[in-house]
C-alpha atoms as a PDB file:
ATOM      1  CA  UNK A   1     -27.332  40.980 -14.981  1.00  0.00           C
ATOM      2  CA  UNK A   2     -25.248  39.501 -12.242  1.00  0.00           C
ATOM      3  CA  UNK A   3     -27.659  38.755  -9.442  1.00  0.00           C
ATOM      4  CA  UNK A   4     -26.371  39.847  -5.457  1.00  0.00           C
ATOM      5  CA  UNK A   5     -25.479  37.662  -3.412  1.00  0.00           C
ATOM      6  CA  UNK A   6     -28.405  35.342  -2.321  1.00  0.00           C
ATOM      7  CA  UNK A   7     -28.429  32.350  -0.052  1.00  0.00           C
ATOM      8  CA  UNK A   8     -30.165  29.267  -1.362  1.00  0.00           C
ATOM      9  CA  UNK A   9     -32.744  27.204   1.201  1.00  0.00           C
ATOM     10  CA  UNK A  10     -34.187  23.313   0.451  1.00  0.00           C
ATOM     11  CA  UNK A  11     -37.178  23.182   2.360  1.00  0.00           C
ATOM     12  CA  UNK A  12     -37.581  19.294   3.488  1.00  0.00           C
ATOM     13  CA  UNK A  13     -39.593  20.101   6.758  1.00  0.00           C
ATOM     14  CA  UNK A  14     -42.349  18.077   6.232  1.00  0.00           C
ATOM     15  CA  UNK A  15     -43.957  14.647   7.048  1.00  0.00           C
ATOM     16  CA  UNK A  16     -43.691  13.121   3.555  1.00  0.00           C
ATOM     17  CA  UNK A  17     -47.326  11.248   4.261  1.00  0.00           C
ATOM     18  CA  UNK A  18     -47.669  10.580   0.522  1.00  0.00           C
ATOM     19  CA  UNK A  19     -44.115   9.044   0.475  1.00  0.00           C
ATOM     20  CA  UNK A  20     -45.421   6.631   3.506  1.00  0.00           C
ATOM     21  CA  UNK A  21     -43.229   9.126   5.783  1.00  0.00           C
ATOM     22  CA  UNK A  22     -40.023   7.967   4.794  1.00  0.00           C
ATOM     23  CA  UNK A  23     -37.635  11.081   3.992  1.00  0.00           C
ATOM     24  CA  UNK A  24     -38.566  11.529   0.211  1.00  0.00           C
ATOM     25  CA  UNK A  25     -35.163  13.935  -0.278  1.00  0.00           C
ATOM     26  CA  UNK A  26     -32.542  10.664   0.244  1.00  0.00           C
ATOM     27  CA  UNK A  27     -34.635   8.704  -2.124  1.00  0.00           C
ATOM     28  CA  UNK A  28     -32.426   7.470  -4.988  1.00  0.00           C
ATOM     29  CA  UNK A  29     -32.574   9.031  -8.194  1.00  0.00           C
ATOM     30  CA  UNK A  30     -30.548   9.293 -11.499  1.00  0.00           C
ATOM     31  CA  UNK A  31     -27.338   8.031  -8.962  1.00  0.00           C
ATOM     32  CA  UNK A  32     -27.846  10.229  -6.415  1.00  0.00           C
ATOM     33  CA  UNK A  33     -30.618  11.511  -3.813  1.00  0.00           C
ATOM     34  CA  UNK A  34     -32.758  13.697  -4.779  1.00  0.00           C
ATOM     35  CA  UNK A  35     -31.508  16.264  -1.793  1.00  0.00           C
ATOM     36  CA  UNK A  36     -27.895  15.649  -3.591  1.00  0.00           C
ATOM     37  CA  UNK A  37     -29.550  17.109  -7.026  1.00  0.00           C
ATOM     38  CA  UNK A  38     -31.618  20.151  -5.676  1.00  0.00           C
ATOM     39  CA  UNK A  39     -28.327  21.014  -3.835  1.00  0.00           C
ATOM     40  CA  UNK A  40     -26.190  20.606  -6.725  1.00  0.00           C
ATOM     41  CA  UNK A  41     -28.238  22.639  -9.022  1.00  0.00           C
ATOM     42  CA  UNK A  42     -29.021  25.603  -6.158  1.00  0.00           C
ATOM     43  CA  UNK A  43     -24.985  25.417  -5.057  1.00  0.00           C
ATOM     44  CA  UNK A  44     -23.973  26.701  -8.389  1.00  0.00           C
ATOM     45  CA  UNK A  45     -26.047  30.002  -8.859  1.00  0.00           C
ATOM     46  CA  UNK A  46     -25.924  31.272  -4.886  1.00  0.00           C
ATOM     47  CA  UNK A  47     -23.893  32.046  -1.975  1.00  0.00           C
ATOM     48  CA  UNK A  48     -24.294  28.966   0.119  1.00  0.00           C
ATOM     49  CA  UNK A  49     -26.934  26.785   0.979  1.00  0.00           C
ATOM     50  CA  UNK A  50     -28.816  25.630   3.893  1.00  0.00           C
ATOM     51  CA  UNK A  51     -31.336  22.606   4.594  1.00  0.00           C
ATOM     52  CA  UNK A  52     -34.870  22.547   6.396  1.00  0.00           C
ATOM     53  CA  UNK A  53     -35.253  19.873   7.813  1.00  0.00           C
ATOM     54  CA  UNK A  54     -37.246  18.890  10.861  1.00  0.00           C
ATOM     55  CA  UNK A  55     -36.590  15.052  12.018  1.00  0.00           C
ATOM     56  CA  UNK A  56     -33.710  11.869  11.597  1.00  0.00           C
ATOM     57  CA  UNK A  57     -31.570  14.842  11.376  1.00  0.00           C
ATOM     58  CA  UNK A  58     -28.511  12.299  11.945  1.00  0.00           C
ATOM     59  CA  UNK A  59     -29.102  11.196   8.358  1.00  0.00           C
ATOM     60  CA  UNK A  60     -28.048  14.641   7.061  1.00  0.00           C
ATOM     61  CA  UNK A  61     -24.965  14.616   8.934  1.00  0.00           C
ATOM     62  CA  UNK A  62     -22.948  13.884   6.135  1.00  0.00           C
ATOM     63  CA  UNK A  63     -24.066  16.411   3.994  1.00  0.00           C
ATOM     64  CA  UNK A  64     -21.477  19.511   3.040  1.00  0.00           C
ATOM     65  CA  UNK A  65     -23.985  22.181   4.457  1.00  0.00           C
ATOM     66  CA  UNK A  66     -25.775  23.575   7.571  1.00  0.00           C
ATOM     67  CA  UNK A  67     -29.303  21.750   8.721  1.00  0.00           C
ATOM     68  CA  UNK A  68     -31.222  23.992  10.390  1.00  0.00           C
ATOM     69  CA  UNK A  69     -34.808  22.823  11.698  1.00  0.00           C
ATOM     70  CA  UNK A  70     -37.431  25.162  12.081  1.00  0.00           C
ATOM     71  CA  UNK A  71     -37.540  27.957  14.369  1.00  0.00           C
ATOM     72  CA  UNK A  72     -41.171  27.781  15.503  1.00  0.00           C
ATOM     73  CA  UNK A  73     -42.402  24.482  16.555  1.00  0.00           C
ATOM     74  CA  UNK A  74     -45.038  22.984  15.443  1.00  0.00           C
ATOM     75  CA  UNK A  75     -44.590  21.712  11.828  1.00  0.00           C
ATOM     76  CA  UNK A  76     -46.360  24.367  10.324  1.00  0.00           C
ATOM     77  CA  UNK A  77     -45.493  24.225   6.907  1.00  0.00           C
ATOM     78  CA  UNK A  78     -43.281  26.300   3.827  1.00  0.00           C
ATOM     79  CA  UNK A  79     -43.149  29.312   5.473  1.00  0.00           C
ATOM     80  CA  UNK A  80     -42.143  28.568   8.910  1.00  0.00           C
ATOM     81  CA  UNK A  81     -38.975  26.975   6.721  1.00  0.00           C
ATOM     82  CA  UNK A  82     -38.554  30.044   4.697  1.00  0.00           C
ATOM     83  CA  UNK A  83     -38.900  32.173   8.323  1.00  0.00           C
ATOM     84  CA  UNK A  84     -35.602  29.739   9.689  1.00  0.00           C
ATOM     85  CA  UNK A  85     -34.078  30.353   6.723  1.00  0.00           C
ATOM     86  CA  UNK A  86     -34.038  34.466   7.006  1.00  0.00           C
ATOM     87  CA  UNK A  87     -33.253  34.596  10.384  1.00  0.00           C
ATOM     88  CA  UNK A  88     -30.121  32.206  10.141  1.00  0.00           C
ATOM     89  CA  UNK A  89     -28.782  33.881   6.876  1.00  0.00           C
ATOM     90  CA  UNK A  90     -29.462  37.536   9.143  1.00  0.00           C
ATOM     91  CA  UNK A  91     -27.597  35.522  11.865  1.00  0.00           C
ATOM     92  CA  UNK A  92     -24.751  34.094  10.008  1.00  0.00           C
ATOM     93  CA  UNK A  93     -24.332  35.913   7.220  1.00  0.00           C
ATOM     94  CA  UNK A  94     -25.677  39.487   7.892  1.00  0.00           C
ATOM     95  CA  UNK A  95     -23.554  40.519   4.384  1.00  0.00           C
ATOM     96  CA  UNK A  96     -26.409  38.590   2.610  1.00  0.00           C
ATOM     97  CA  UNK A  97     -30.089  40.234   1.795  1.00  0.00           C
ATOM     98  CA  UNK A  98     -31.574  37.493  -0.136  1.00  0.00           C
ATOM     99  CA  UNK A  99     -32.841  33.554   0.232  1.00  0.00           C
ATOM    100  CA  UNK A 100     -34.317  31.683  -2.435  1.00  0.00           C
ATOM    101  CA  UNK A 101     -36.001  28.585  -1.278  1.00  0.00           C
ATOM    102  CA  UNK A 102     -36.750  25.394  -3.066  1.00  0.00           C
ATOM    103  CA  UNK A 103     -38.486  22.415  -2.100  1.00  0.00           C
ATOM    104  CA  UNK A 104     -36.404  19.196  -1.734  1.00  0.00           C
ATOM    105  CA  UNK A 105     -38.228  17.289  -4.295  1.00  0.00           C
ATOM    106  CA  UNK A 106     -37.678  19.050  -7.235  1.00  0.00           C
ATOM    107  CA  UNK A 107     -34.355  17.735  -8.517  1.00  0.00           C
ATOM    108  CA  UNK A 108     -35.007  19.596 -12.405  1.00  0.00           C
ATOM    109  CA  UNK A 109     -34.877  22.964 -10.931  1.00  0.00           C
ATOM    110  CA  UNK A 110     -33.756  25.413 -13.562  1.00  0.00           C
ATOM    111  CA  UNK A 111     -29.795  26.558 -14.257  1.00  0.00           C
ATOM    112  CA  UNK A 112     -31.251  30.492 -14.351  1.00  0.00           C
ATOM    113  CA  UNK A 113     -32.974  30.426 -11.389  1.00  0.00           C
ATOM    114  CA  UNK A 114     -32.224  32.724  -9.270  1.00  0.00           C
ATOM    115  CA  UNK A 115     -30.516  35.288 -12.231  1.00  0.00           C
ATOM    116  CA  UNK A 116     -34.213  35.104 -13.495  1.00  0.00           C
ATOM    117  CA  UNK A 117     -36.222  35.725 -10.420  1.00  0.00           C
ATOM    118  CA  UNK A 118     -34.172  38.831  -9.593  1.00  0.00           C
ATOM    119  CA  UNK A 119     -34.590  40.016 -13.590  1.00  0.00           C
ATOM    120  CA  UNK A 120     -38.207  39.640 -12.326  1.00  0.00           C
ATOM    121  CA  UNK A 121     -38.541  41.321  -9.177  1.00  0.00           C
ATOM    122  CA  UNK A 122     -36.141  44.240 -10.591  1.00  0.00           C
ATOM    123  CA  UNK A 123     -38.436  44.819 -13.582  1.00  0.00           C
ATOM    124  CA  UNK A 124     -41.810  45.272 -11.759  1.00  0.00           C
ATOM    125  CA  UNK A 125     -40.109  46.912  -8.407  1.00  0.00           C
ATOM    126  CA  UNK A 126     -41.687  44.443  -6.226  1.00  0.00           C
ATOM    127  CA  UNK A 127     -40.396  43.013  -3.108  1.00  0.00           C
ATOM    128  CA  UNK A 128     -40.201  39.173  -3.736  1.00  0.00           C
ATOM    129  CA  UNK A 129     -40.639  36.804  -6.914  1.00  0.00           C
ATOM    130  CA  UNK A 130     -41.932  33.218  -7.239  1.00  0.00           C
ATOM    131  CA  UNK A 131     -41.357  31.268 -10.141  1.00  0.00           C
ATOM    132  CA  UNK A 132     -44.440  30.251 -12.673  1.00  0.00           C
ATOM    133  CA  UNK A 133     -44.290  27.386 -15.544  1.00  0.00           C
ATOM    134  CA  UNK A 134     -47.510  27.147 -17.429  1.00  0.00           C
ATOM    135  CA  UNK A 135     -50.492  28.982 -15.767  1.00  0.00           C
ATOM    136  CA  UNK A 136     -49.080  27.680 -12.241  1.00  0.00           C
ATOM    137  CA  UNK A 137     -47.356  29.939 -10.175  1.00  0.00           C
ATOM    138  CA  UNK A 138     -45.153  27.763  -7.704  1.00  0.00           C
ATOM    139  CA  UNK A 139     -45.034  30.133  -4.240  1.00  0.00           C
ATOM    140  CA  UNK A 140     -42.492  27.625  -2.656  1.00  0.00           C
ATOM    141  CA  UNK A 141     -40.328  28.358  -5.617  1.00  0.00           C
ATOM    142  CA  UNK A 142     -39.246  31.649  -4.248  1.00  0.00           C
ATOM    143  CA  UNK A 143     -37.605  34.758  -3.873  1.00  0.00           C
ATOM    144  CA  UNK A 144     -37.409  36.142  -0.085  1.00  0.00           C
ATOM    145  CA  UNK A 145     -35.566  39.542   1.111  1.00  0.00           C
ATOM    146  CA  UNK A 146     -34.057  39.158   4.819  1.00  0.00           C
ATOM    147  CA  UNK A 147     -35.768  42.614   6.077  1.00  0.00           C
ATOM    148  CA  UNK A 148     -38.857  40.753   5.873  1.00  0.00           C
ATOM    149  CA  UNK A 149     -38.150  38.348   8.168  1.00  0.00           C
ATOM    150  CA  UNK A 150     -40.053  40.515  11.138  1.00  0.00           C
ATOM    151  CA  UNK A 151     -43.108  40.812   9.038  1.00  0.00           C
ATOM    152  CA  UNK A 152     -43.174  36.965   7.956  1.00  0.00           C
ATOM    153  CA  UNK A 153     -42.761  35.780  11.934  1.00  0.00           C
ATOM    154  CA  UNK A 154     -45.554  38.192  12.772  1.00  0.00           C
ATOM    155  CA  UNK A 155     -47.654  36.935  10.466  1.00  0.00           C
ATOM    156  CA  UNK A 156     -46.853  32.657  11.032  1.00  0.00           C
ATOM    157  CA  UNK A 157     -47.633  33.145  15.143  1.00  0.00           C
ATOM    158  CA  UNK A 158     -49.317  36.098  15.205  1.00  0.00           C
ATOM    159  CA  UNK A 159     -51.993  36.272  12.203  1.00  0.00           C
ATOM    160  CA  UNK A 160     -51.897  32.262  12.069  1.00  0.00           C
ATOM    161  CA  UNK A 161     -50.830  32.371   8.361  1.00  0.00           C
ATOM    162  CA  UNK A 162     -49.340  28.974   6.425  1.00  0.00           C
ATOM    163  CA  UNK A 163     -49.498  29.171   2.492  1.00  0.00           C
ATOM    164  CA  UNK A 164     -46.254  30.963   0.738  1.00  0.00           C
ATOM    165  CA  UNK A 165     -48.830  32.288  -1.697  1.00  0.00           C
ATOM    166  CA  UNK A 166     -50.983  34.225   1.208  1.00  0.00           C
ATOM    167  CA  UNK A 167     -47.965  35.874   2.442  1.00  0.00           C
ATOM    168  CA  UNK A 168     -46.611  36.959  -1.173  1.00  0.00           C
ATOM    169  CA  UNK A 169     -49.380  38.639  -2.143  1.00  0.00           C
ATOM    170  CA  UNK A 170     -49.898  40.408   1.009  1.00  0.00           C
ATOM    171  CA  UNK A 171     -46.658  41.979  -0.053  1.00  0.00           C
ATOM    172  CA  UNK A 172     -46.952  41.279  -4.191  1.00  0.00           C
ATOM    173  CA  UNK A 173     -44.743  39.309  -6.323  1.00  0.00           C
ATOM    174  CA  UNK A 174     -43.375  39.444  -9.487  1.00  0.00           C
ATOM    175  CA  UNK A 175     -43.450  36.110 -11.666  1.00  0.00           C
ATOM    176  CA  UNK A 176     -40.518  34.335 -13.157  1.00  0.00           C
ATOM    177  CA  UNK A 177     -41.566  32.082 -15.573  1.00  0.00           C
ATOM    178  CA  UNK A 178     -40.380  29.100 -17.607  1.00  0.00           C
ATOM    179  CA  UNK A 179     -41.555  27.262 -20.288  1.00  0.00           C
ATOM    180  CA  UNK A 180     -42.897  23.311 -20.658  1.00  0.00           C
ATOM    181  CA  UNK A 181     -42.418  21.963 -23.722  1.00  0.00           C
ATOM    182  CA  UNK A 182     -40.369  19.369 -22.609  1.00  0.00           C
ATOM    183  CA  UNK A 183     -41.875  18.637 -19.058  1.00  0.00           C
ATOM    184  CA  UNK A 184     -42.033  20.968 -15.885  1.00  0.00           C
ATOM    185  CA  UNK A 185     -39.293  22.109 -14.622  1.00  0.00           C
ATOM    186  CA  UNK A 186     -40.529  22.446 -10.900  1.00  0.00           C
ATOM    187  CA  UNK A 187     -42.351  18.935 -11.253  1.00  0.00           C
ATOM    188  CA  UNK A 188     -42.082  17.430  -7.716  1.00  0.00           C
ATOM    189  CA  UNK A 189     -42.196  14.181  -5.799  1.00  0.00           C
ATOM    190  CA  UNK A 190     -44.551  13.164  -3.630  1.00  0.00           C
ATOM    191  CA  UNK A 191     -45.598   9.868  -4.309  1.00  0.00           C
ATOM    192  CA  UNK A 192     -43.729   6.927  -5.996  1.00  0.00           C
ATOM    193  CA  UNK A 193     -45.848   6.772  -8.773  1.00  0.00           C
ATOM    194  CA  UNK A 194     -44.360  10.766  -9.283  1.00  0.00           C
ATOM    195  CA  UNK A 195     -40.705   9.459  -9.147  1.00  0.00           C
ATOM    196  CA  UNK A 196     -41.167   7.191 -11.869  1.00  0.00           C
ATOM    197  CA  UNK A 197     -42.374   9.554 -14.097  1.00  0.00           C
ATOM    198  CA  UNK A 198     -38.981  11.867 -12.749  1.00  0.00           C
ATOM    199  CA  UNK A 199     -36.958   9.040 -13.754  1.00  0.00           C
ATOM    200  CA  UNK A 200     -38.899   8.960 -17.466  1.00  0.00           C
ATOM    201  CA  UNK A 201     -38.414  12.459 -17.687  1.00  0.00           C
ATOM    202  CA  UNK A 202     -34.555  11.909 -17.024  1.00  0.00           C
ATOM    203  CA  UNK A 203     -34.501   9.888 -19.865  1.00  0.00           C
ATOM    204  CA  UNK A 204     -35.575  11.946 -21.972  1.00  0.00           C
ATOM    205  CA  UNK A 205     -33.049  14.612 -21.278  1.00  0.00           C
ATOM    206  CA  UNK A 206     -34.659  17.171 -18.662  1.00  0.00           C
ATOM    207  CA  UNK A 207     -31.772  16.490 -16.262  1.00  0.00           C
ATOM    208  CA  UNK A 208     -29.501  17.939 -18.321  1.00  0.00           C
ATOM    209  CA  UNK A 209     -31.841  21.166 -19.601  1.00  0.00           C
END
């Protein structure tokens, strides 16, 4: 199945508190940032991609791709990202119905992605899809249609809502799911002690799965 055309988002919005607040996505990894992998790996199953990114934006100025911060002020989390994200692509690229979004520190994001979350959503004729590895399902990790983006705004300033996984299963999602034999493949960063263990993992060959 070729998937339709779908606009990729890395969601780097927040504080990085656990990171000491430093911008975890240029942190070096395996030669490049880890913002440099995510976009690598999104860039060659979608349409385009975008960044969400909320603060030092001069330090993204360099990179090959629109930064757009949030819409809604506040800091409010995931979703406000994945909101910004819908109403650009319905700004900028009206020919375009669907955003994935990603968080910017998970540089061993799958190859299949995106094919696998619309195989997903297709099969159980539901209107989004969030990927799952093991019993976890990861809600950031998701698959957004633009004509939502009225109902997701509502429900950020209107309803007060902040986790992904609230507003997916007000709608219902299918899952995508990959294995773990070798490690996760939406392991994340959010410490220092985590990107050590991302730069074992490289070693042992789950860059390159």
């Amino acid at each position: 199945m070729i998937p339709p055309p779908t606009l990729g988002v890395i969601l780097a919005g927040g504080l990085s508190r656990r990171m000491g607040g430093d911008d975890k996505v240029l942190l070096a990894f395996e030669g490049l940032t880890l913002l440099e992998h995510v976009a690598q790996r999104l860039a060659s199953q979608c349409e385009g991609v975008l960044l969400n990114a909320n603060r030092n934006l001069s330090r993204f100025e360099t990179m090959p791709f629109p930064i757009v911060p949030d819409s809604i002020a506040g800091h409010l989390g995931p979703l406000a990202g994945i909101l910004t994200a819908l109403d650009w692509t319905a700004a900028h690229r009206p020919g375009i119905e669907w955003v994935v979004s990603v968080p910017g520190d998970t540089p061993f994001i799958p190859q299949d992605l995106i094919r696998k979350l619309h195989e997903a959503r297709r099969r159980s004729e539901r209107p989004l899809a969030c990927a799952s590895s093991g019993s976890q399902v990861h809600f950031a990790v998701g698959l957004w249609p633009v004509s939502l983006r009225h109902d997701l705004r509502q429900a950020v300033l209107e309803n007060g809502m902040r986790r992904v996984g609230d507003w997916a299963r007000l709608h219902g999602y299918a899952e995508a799911s990959w294995p773990i034999d070798l490690a996760d493949p939406f392991f994340n960063i959010n410490t220092p002690d985590d990107l050590v263990e991302a730069n074992i993992l490289a070693q042992r060959g789950l860059r390159r799965e």
